[in-house]
Protein backbone atom coordinates (compact mmCIF):
# COMPACT_ATOMS: atom_id res chain seq x y z
CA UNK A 1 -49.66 30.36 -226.23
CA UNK A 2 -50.14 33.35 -228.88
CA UNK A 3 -53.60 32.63 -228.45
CA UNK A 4 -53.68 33.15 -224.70
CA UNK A 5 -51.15 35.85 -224.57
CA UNK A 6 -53.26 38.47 -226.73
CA UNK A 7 -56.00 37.51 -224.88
CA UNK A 8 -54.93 38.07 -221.49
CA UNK A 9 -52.38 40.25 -222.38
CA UNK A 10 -48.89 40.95 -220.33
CA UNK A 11 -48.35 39.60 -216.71
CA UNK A 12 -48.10 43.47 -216.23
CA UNK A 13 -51.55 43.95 -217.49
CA UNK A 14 -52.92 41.29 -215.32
CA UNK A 15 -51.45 42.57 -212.52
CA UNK A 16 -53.57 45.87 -213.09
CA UNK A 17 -56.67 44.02 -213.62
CA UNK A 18 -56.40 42.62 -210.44
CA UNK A 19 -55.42 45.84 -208.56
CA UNK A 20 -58.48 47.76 -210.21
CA UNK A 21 -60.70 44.53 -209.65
CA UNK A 22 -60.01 44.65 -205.77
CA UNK A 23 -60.15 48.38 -205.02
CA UNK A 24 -62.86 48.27 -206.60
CA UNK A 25 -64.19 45.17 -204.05
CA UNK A 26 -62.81 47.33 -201.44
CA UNK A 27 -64.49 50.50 -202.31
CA UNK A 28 -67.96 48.71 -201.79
CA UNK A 29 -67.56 47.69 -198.92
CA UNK A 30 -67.25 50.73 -195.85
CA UNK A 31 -66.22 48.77 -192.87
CA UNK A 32 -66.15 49.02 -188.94
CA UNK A 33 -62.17 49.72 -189.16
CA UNK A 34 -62.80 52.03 -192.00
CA UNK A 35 -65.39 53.86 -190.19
CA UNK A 36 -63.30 54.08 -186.77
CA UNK A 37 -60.43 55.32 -188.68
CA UNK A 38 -62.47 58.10 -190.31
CA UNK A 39 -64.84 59.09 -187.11
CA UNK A 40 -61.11 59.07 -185.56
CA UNK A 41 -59.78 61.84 -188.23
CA UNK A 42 -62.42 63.66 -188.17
CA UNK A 43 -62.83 64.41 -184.30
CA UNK A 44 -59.12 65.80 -184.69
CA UNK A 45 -59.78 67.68 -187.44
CA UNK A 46 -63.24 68.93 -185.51
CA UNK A 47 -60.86 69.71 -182.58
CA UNK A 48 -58.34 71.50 -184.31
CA UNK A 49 -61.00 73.49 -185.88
CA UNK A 50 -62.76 74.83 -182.94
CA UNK A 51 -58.90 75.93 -181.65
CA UNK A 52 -58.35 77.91 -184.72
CA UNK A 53 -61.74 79.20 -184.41
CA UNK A 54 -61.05 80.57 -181.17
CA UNK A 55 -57.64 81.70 -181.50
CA UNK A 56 -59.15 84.07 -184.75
CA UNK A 57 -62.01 85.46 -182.81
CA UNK A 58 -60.09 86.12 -179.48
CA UNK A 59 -60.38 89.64 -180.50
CA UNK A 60 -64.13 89.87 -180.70
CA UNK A 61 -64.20 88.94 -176.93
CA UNK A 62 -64.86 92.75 -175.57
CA UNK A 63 -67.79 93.26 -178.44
CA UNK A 64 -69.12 89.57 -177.14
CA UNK A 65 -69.21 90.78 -173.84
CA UNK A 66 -70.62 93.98 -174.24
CA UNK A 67 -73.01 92.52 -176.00
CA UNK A 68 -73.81 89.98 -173.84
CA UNK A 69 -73.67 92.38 -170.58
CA UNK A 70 -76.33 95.05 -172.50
CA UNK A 71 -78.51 92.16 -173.49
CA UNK A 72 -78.14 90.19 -169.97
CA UNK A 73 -78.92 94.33 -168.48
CA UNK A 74 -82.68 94.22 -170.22
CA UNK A 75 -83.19 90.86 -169.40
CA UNK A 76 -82.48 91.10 -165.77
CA UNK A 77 -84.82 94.43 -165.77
CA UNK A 78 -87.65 92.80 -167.42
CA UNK A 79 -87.69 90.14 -164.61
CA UNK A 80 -87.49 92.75 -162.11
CA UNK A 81 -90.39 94.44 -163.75
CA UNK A 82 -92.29 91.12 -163.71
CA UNK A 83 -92.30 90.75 -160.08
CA UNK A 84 -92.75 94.01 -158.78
CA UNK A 85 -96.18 94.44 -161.32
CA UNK A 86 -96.82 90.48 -159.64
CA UNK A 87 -96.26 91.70 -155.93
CA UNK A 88 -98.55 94.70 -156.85
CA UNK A 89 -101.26 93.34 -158.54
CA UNK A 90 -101.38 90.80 -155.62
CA UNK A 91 -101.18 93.21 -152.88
CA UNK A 92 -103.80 95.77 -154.71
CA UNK A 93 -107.62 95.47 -154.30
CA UNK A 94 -109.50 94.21 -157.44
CA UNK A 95 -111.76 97.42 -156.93
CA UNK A 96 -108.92 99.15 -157.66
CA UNK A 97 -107.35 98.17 -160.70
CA UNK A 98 -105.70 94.92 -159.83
CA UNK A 99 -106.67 93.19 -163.15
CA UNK A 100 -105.35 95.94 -165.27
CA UNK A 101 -101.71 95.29 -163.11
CA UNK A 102 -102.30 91.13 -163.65
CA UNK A 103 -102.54 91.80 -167.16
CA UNK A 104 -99.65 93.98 -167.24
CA UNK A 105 -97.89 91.13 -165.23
CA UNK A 106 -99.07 88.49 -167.46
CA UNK A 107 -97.67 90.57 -170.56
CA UNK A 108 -94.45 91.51 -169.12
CA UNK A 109 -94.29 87.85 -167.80
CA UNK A 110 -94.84 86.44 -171.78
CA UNK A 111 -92.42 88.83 -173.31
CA UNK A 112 -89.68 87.26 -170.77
CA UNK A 113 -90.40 84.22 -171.60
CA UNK A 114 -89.77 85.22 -175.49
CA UNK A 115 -86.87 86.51 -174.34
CA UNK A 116 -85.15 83.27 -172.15
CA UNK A 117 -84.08 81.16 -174.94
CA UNK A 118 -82.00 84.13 -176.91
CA UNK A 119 -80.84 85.37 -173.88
CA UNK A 120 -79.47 81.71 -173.17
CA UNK A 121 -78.21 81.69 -176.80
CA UNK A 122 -76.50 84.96 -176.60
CA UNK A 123 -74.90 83.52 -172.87
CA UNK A 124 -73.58 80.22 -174.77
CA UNK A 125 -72.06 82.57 -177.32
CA UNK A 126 -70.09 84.62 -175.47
CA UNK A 127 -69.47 82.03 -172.73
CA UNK A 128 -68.68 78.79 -174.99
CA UNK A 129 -65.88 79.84 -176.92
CA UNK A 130 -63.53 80.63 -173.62
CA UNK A 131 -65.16 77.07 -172.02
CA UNK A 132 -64.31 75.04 -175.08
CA UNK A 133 -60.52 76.43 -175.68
CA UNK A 134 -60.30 75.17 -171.97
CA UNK A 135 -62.60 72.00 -172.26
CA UNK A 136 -59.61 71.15 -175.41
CA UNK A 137 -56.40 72.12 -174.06
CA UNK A 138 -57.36 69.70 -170.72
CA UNK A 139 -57.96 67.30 -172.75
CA UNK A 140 -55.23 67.72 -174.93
CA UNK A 141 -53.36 67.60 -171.91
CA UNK A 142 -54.69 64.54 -170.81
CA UNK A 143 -54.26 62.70 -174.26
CA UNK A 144 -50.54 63.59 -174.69
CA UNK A 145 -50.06 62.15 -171.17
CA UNK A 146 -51.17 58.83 -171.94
């Protein structure tokens, strides 16, 4: 038995051996319930992070809106310019000058379309922040009914 004792050691230390061996086992293997329970944290701690976010840049909401009211201004002018120099090329006679106005048209007409995707960016920014606060606190609302 002194043989077998010194090399295996305490019932204590086999009881660690074990312990070690199957975390170990465990840590190598990621499963489904593993992965729900972590997707699960993490959406709450996604959630809880997008409150926060908007609760400590509530007060940048008048420099949001300015901003996006300015930007939204030059947008909305550059379309207007776009069709009035389109209704006045097409109404003027080529003889006089109509394809300098199309390609006036055509330019402003480019530059707007450079301009559509930031000015959607620039509407999701100031927009988003009020939508999601209220998109979360429904369904917080919802989930603490059920």
């Amino acid at each position: 038995m002194g043989i077998w004792s010194r090399l295996w050691g305490s019932e204590k230390a086999l009881e660690k051996g074990a312990d070690a061996l199957i975390k170990t086992g465990d840590a190598l293997f990621y499963t489904a319930e593993e992965k729900a329970t972590d997707s699960a944290e993490r959406s709450v701690r996604v959630r809880e992070f997008l409150l926060q976010w908007i609760k400590s840049t509530s007060g940048q909401n008048i420099a949001r809106r300015l901003i996006a009211l300015s930007f939204t201004g030059v947008y909305l002018l550059l379309a207007l310019v776009v069709c009035v120099l389109s209704i006045w090329a097409a109404l003027t006679d080529p003889d006089q000058g109509a394809t300098t106005l199309v390609a006036a048209a055509s330019a402003a007409e480019e530059a707007l379309a450079r301009i559509t995707y930031p000015q959607g960016l620039i509407m999701i920014f100031y927009f988003a922040p009020t939508k999601i606060g209220e998109a979360l606190a429904t369904y917080k609302g919802r989930a603490g009914a059920n």
